[in-house]
C-alpha atoms as a PDB file:
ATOM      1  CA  UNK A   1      86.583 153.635 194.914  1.00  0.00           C
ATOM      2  CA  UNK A   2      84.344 154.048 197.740  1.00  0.00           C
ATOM      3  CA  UNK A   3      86.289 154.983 200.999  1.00  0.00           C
ATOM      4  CA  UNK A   4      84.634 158.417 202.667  1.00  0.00           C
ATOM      5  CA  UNK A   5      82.660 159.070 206.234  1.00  0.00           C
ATOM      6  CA  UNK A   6      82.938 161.761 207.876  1.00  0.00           C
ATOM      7  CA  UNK A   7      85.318 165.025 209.051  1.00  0.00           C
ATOM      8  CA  UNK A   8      87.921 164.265 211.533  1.00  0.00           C
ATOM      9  CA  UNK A   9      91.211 166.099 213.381  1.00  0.00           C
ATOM     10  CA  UNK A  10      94.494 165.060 211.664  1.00  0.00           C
ATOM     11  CA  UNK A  11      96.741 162.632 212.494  1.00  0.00           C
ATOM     12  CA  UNK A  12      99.626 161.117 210.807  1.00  0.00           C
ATOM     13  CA  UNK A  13      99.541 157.601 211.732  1.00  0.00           C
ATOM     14  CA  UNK A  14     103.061 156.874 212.440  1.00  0.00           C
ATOM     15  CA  UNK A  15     104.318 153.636 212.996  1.00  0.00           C
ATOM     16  CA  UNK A  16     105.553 152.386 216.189  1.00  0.00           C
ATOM     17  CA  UNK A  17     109.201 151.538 216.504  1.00  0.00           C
ATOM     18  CA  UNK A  18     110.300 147.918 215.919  1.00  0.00           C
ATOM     19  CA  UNK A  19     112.190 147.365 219.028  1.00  0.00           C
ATOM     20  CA  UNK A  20     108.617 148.278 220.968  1.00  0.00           C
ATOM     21  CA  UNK A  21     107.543 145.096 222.801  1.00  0.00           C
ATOM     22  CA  UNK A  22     104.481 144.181 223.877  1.00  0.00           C
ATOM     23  CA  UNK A  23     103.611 142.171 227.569  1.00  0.00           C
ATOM     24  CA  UNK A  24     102.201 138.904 227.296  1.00  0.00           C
ATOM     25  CA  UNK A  25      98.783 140.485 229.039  1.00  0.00           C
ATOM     26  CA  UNK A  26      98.474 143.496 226.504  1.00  0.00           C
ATOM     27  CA  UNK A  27      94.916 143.462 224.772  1.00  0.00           C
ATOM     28  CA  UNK A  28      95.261 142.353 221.062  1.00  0.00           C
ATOM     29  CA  UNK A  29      93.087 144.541 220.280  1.00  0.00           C
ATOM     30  CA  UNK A  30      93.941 148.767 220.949  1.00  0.00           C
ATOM     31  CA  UNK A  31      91.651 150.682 221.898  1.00  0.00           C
ATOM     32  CA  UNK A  32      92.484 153.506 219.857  1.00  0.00           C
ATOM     33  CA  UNK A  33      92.638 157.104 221.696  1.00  0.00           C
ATOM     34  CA  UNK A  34      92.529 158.984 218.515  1.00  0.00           C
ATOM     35  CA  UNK A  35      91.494 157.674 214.996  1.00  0.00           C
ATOM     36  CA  UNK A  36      93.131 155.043 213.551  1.00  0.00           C
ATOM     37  CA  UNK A  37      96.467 156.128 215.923  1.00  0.00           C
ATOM     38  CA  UNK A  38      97.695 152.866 218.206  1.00  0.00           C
ATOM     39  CA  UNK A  39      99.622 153.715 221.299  1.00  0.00           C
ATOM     40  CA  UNK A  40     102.679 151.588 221.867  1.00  0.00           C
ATOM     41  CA  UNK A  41     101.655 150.555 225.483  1.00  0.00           C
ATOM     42  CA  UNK A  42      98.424 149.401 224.683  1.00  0.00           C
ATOM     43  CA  UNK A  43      99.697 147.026 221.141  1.00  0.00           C
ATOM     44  CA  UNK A  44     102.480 146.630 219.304  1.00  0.00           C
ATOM     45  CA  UNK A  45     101.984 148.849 216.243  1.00  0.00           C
ATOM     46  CA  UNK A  46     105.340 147.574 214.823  1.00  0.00           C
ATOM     47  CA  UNK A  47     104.575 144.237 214.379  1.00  0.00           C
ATOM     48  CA  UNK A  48     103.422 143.260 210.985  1.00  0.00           C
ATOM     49  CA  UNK A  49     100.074 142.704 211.443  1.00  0.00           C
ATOM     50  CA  UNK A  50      97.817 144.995 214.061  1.00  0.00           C
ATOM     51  CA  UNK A  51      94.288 144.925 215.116  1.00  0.00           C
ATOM     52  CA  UNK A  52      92.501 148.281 217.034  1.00  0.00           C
ATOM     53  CA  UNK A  53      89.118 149.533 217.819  1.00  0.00           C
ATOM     54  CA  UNK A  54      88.009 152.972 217.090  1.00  0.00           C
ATOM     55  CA  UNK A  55      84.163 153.904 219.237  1.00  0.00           C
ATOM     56  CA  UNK A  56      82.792 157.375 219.077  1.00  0.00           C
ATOM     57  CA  UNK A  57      79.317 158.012 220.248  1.00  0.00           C
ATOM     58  CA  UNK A  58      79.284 161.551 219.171  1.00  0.00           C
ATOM     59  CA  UNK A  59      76.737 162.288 216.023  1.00  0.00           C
ATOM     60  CA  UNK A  60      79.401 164.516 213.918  1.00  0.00           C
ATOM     61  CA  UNK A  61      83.352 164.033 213.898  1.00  0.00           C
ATOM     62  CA  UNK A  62      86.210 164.785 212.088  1.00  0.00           C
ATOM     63  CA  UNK A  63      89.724 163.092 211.281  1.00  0.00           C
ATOM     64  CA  UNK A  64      92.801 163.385 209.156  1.00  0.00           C
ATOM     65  CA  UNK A  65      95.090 160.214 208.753  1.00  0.00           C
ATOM     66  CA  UNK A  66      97.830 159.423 206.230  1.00  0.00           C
ATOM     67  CA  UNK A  67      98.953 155.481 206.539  1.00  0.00           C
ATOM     68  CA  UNK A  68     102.496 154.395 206.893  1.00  0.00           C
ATOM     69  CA  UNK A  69     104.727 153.833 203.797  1.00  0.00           C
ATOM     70  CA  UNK A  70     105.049 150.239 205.139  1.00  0.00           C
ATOM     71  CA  UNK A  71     101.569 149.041 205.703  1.00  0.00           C
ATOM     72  CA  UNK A  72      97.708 149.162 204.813  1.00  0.00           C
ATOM     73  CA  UNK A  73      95.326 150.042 206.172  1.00  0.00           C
ATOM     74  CA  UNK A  74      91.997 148.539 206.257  1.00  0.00           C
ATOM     75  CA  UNK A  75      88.689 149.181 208.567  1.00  0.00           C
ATOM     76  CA  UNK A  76      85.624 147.147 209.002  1.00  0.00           C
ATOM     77  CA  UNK A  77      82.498 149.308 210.271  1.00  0.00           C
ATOM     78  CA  UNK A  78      80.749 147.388 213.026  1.00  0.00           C
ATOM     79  CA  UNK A  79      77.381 149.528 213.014  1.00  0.00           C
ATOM     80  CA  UNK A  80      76.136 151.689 210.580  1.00  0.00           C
ATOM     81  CA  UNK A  81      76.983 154.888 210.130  1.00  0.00           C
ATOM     82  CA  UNK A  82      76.842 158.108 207.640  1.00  0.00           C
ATOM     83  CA  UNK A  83      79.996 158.896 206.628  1.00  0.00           C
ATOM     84  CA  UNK A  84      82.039 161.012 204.042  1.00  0.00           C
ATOM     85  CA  UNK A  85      85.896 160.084 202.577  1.00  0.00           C
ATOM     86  CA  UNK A  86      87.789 162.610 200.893  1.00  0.00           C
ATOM     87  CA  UNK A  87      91.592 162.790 199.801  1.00  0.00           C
ATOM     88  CA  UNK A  88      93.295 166.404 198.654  1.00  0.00           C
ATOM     89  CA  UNK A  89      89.252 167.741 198.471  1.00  0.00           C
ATOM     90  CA  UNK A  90      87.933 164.601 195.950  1.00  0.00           C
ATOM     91  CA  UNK A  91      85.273 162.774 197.625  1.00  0.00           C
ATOM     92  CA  UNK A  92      86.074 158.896 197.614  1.00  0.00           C
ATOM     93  CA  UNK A  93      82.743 157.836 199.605  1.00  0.00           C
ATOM     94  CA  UNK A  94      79.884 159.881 200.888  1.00  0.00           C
ATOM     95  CA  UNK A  95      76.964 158.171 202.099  1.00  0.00           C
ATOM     96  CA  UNK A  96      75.399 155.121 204.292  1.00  0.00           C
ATOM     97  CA  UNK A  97      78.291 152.503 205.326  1.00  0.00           C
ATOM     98  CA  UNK A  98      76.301 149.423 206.723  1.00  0.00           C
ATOM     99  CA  UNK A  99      77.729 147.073 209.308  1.00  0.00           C
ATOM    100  CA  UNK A 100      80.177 145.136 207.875  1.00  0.00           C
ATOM    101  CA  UNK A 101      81.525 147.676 205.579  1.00  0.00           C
ATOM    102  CA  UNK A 102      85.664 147.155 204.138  1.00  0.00           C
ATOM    103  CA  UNK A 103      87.338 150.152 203.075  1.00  0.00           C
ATOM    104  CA  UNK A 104      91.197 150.266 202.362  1.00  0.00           C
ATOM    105  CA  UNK A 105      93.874 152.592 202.135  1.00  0.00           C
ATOM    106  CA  UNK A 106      97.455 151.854 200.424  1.00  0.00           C
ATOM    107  CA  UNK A 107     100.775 152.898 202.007  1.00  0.00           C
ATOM    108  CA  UNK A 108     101.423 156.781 202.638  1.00  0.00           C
ATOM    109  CA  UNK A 109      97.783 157.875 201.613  1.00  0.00           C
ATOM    110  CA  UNK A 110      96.085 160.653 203.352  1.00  0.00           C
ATOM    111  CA  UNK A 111      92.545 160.365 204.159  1.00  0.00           C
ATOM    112  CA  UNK A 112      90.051 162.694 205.905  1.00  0.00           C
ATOM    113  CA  UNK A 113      86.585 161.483 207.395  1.00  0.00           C
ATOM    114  CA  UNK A 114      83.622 162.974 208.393  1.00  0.00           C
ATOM    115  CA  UNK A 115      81.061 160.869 210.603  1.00  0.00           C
ATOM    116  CA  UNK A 116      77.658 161.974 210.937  1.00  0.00           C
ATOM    117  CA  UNK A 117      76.495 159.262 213.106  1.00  0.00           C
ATOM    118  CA  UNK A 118      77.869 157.405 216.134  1.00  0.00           C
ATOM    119  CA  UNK A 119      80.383 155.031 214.601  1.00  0.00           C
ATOM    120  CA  UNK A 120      82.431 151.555 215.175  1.00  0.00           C
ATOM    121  CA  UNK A 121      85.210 150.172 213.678  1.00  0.00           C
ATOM    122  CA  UNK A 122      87.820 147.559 213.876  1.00  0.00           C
ATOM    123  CA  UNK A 123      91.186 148.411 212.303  1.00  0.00           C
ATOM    124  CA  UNK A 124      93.966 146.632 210.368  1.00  0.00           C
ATOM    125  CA  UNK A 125      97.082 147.913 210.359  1.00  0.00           C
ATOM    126  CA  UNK A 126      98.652 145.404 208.025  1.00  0.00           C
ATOM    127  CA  UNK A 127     102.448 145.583 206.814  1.00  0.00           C
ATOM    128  CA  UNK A 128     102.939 145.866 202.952  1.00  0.00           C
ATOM    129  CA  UNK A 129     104.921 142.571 203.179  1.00  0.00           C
ATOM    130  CA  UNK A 130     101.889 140.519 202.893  1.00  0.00           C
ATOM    131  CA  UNK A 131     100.468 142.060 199.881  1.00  0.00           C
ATOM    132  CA  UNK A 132     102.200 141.140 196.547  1.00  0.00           C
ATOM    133  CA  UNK A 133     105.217 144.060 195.229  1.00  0.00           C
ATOM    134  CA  UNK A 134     103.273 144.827 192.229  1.00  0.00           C
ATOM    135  CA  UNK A 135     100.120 145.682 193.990  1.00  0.00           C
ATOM    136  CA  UNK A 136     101.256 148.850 195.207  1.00  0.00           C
ATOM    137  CA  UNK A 137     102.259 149.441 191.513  1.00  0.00           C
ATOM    138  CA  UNK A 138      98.618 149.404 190.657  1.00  0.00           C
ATOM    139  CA  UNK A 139      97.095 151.259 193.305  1.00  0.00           C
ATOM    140  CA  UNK A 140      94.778 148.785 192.811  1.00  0.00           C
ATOM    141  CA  UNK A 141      93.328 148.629 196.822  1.00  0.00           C
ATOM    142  CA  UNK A 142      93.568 152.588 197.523  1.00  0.00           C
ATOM    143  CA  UNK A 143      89.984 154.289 197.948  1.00  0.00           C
ATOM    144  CA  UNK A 144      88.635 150.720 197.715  1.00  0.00           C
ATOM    145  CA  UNK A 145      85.045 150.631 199.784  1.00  0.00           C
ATOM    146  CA  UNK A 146      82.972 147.154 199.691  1.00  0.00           C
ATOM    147  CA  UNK A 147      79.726 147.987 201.463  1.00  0.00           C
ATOM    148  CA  UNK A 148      79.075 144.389 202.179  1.00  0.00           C
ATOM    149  CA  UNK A 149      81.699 142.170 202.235  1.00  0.00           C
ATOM    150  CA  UNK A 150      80.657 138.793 203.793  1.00  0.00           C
ATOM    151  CA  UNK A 151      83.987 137.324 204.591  1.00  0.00           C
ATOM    152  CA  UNK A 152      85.405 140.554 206.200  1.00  0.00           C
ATOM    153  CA  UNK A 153      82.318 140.965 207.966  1.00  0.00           C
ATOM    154  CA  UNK A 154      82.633 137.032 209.111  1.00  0.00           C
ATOM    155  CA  UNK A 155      86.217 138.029 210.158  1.00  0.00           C
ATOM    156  CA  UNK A 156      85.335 140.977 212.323  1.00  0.00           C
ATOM    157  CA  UNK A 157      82.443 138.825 214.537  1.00  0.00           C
ATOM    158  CA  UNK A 158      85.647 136.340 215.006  1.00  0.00           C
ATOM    159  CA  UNK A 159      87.538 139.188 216.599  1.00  0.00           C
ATOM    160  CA  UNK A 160      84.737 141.480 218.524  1.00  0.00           C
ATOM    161  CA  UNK A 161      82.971 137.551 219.747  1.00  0.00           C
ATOM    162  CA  UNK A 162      85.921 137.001 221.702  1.00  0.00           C
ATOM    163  CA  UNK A 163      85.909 140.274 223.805  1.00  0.00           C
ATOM    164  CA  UNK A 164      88.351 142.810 224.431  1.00  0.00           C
ATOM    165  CA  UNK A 165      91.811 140.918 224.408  1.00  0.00           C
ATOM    166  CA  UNK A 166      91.562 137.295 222.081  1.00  0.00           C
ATOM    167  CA  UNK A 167      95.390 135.793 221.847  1.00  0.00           C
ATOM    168  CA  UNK A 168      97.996 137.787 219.807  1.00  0.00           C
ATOM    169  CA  UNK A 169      98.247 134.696 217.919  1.00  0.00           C
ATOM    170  CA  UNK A 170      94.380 134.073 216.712  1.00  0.00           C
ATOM    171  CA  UNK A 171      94.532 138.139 216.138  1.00  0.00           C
ATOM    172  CA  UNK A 172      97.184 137.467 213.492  1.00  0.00           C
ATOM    173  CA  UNK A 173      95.883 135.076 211.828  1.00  0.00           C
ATOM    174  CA  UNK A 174      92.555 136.951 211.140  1.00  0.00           C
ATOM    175  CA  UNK A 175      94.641 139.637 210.047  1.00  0.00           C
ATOM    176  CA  UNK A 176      96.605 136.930 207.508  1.00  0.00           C
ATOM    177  CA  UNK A 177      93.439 136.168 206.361  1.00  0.00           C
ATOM    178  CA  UNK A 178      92.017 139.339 205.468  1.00  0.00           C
ATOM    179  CA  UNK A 179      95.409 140.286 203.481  1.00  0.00           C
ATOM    180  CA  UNK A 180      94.925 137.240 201.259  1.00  0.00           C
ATOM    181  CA  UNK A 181      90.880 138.175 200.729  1.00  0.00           C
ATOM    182  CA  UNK A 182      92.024 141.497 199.359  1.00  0.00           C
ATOM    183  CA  UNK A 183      94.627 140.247 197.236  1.00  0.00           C
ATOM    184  CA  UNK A 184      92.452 138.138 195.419  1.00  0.00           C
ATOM    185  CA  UNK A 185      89.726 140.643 194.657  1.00  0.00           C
ATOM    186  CA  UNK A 186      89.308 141.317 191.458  1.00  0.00           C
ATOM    187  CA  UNK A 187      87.513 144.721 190.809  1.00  0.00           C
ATOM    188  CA  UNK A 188      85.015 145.866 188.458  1.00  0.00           C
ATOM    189  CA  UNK A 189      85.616 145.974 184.980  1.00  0.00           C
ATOM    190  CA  UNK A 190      82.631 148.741 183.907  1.00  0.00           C
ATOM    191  CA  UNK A 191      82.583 151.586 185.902  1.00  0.00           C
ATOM    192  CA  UNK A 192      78.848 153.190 186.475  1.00  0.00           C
ATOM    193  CA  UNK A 193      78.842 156.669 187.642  1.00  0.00           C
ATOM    194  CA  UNK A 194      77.287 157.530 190.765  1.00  0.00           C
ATOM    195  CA  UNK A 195      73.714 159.392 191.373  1.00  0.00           C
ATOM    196  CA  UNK A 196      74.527 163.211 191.815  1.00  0.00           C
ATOM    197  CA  UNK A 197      74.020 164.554 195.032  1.00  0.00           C
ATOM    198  CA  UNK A 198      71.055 166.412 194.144  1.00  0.00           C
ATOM    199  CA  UNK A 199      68.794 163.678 192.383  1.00  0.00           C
ATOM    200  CA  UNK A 200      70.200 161.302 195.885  1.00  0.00           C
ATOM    201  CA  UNK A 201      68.837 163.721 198.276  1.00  0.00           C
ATOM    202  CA  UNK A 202      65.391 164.110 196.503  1.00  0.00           C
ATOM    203  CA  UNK A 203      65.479 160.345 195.990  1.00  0.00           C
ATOM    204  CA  UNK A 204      66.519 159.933 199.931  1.00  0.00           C
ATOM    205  CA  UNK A 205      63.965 162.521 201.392  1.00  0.00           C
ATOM    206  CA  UNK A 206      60.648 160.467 199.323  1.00  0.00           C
ATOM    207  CA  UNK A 207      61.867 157.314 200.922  1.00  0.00           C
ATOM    208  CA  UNK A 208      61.913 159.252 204.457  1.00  0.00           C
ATOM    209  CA  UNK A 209      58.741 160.836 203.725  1.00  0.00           C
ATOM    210  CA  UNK A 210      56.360 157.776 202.428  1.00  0.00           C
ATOM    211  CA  UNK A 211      58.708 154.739 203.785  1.00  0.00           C
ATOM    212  CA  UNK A 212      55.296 153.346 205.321  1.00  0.00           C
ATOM    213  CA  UNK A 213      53.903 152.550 202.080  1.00  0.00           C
ATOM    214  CA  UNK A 214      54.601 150.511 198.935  1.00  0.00           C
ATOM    215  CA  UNK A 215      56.994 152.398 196.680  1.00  0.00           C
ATOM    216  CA  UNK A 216      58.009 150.998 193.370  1.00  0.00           C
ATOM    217  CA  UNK A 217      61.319 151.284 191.363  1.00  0.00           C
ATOM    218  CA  UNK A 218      59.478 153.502 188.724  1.00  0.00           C
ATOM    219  CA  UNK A 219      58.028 155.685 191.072  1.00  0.00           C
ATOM    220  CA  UNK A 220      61.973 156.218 192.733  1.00  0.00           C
ATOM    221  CA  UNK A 221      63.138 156.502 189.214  1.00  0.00           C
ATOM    222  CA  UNK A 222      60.877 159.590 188.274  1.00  0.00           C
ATOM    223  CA  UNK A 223      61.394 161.196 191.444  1.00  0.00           C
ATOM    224  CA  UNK A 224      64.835 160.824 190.289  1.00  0.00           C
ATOM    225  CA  UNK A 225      64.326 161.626 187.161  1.00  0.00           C
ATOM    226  CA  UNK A 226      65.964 158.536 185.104  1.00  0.00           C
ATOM    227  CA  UNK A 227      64.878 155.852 183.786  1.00  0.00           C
ATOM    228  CA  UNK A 228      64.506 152.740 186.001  1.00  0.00           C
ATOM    229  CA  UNK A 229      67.946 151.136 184.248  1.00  0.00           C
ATOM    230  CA  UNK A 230      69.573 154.050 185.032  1.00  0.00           C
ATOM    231  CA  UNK A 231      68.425 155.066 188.038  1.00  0.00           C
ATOM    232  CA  UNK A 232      69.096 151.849 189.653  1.00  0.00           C
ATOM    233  CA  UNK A 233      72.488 151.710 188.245  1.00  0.00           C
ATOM    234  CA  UNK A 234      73.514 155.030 189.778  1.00  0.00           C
ATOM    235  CA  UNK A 235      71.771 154.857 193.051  1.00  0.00           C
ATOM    236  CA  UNK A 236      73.791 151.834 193.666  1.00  0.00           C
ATOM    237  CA  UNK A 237      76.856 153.274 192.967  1.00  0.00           C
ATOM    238  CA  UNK A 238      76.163 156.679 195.207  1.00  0.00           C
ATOM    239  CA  UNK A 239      75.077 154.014 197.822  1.00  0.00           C
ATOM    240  CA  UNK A 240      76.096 150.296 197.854  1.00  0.00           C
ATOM    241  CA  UNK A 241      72.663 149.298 197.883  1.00  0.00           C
ATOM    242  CA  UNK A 242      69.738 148.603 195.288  1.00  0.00           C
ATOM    243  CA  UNK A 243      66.922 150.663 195.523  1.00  0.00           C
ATOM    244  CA  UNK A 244      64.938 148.076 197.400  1.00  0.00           C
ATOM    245  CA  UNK A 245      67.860 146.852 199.446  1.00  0.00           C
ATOM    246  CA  UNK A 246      68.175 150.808 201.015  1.00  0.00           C
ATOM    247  CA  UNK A 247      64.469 150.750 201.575  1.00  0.00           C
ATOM    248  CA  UNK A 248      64.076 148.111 203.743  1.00  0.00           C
ATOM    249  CA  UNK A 249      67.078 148.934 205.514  1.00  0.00           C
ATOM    250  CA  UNK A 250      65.286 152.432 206.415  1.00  0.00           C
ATOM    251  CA  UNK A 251      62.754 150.534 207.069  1.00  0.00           C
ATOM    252  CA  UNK A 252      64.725 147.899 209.628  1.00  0.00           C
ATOM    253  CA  UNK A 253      66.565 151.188 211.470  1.00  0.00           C
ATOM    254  CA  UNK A 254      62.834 153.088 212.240  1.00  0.00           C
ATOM    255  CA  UNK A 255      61.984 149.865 213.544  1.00  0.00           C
ATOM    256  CA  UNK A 256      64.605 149.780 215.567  1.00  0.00           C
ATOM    257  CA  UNK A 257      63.898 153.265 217.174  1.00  0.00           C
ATOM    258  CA  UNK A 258      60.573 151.864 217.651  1.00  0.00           C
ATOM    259  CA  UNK A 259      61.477 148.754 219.340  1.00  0.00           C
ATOM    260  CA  UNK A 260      63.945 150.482 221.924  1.00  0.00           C
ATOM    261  CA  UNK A 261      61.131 153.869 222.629  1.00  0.00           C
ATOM    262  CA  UNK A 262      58.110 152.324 222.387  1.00  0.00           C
ATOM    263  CA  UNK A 263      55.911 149.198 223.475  1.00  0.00           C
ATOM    264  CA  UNK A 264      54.337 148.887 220.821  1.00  0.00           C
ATOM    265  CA  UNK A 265      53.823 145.017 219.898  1.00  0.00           C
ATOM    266  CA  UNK A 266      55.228 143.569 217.254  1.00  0.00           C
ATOM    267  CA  UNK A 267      52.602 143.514 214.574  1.00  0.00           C
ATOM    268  CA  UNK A 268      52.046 147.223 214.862  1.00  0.00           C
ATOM    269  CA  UNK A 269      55.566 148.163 214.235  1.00  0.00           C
ATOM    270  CA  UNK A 270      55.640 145.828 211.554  1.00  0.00           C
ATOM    271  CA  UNK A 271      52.836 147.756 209.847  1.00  0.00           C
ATOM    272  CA  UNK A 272      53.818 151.501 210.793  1.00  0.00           C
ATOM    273  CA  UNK A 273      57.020 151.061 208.880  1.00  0.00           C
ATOM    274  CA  UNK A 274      55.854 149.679 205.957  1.00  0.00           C
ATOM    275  CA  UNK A 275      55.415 145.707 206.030  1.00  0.00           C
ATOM    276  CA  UNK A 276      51.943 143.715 205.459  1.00  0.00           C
ATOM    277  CA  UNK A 277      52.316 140.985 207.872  1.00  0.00           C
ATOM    278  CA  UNK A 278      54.775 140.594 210.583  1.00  0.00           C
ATOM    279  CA  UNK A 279      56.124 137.095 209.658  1.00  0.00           C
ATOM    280  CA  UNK A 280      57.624 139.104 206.873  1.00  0.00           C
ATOM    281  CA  UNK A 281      59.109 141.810 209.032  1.00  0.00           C
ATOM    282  CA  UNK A 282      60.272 139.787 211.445  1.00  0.00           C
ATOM    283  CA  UNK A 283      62.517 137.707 208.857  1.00  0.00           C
ATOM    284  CA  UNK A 284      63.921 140.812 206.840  1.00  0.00           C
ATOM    285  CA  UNK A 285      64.996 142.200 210.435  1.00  0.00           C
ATOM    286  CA  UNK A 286      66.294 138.365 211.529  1.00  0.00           C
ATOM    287  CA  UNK A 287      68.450 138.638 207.977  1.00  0.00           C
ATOM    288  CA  UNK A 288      69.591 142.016 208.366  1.00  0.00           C
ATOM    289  CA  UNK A 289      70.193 142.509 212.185  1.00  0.00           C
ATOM    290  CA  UNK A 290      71.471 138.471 212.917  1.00  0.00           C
ATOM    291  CA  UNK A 291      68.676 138.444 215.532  1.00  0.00           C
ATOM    292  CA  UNK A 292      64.528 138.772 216.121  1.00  0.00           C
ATOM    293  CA  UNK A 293      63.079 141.908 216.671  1.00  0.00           C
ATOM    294  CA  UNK A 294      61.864 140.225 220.120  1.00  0.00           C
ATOM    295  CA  UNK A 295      65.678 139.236 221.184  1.00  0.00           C
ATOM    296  CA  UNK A 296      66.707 142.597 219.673  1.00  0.00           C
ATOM    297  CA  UNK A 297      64.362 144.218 221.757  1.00  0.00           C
ATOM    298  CA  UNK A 298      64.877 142.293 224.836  1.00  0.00           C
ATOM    299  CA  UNK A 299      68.794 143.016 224.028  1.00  0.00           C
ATOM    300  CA  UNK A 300      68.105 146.376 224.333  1.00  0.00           C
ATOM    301  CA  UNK A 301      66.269 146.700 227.331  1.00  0.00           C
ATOM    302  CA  UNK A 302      69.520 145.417 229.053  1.00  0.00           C
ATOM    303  CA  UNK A 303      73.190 146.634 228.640  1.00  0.00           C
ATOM    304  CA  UNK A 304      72.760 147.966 225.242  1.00  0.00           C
ATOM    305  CA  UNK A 305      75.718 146.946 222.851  1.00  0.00           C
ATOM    306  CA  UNK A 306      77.359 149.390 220.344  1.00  0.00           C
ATOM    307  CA  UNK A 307      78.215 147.124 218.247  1.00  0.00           C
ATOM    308  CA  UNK A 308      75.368 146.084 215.444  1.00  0.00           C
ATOM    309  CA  UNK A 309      75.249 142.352 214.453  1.00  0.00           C
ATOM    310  CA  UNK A 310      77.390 141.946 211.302  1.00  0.00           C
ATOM    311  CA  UNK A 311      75.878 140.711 207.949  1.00  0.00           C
ATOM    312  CA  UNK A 312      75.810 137.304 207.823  1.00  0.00           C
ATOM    313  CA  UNK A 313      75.240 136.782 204.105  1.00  0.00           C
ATOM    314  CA  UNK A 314      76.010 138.691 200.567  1.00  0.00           C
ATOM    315  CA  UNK A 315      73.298 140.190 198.657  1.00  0.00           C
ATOM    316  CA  UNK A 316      72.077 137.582 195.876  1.00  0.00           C
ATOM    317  CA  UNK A 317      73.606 139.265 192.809  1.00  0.00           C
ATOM    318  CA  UNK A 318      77.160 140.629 192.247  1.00  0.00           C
ATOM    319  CA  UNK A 319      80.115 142.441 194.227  1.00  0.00           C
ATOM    320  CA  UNK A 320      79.228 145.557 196.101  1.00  0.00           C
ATOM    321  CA  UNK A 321      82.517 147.301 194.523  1.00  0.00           C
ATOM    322  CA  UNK A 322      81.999 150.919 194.551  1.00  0.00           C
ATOM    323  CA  UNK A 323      83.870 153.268 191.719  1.00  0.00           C
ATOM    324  CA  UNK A 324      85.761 156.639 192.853  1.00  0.00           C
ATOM    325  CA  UNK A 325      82.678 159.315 192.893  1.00  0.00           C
ATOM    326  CA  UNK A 326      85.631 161.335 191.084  1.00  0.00           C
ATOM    327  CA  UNK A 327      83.407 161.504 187.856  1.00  0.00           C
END
């Protein structure tokens, strides 16, 4: 089920012995100084619930990671990024992970990720004693990738809203909270196979190339070359979204290139990527960024912030589950 990014070094993630104690003024929050990997003296990795960041500005990297045999592991992406999953050369995820994105991996998995965009994310380390025995029986969280999951994403503005070291205490209990969520997720009972590669690119490159205009699920579909049931099926399984739901995002991200290198007013942009009036742009970019694209500018002009505004709602229809590209 969805769970790749992009390339990165390898690391075994190894658990940090119990009797490793942590001061009372150590951040709650690691900063992580390779992927997914906590250091003892900046958390304590041993305790049964831990919470680190992992920032890297650079457009491609690669990591390696198996998790411990007593915990899971589960990240929340706090801006969007590109990124590809794989485990022993199957692809798990490859693709657009919005803001907000959950993606989990069971005890003593290996994963390898590829980022081809900057990236941030918080993550759980989060000890097998608060998920039920027989889960682990199932393999029923492994490879598991929500692309918008509200709660999680509600969870992570907790954390990142109260700076770099909230109490040890309120850290936990976020991290209680999440364990639960996932226990009580109940995944899809069809699986829909994902959009090869090939028809995704073509379908990608006409929504790059004619973004600025109207474009209609047919015309996506025969550029695809499906039918419109079909098409829209698959395309949301390669990508999390709906066809329309990925175009306006395109849409909201050129908008944002244009609000932060241009000064252009508002209107213009609004047109120039593809919107008739700019009340209507300005609310898709309110819904989709959590602010204006006047305070988003205005935000930018000052100490920019890494960290994208998390979505604040889920999409009107269904679960964003995504099935194992293995087929």
């Amino acid at each position: 089920m969805f769970t790749d990014l992009q390339p990165h070094t390898r690391i075994d993630f190894q658990a940090a012995p119990r009797n490793c104690e942590a001061s009372q003024d150590t951040q709650a929050i690691a900063r992580e100084s390779k992927w997914r990997q906590i250091d003892c003296n900046e958390e304590t990795a041993g305790e049964a619930i831990a919470i680190s960041r992992w920032d890297d500005p650079r457009d491609t990297s690669s990591h390696e990671a198996t998790t411990p045999d007593d915990r899971y592991f589960v990240g929340i992406a706090l801006k969007t990024t590109r990124a590809k999953l794989t485990r022993d050369r199957q692809i798990v995820f490859e693709g657009t992970m919005p803001a907000g994105t959950l993606y989990v991996s069971a005890p003593s998995k290996p994963l390898a990720a590829q980022f081809h965009a900057p990236c941030a994310f918080l993550h759980f380390h989060i000890s097998t004693d608060h998920f039920p025995a027989e889960l682990a029986m199932t393999d029923g969280l492994n490879d598991l990738v929500l692309l918008r999951d509200p709660l999680a994403a509600q969870l992570a503005r907790a954390l990142i809203t109260r700076g770099d070291a909230p109490d040890h205490r309120f850290t936990h209990c976020i991290g209680q909270t999440l364990a639960a969520h996932l226990t009580r997720l109940e995944p899809p009972r069809a699986k829909v196979n994902a959009l090869p590669k090939w028809r995704l690119r073509r379908v990608e490159q006409h929504i790059a190339d004619h973004f600025d205009r109207c474009l209609s699920l047919s015309e996506l579909a025969n550029v695809a070359g499906l039918s419109r049931m079909h098409f829209a099926a698959q395309f949301r399984a390669a990508t999390g979204y709906r066809p329309r739901e990925y175009l306006l995002n395109y849409r909201i991200e050129h908008a944002k290139m244009l609000l932060t290198t241009t000064g252009r007013p508002l209107a213009e942009i609004a047109l120039a990527v593809g919107f008739s009036t700019q009340a209507h742009f300005s609310t898709v970019f309110k819904r989709m960024s959590g602010q204006s694209p006047a305070r988003w500018r205005l935000a930018s002009k000052g100490e920019h912030n890494d960290v994208e505004a998390l979505p604040r709602s889920r999409p009107a229809a269904g679960n964003d589950w995504i099935a194992s590209a293995a087929a």
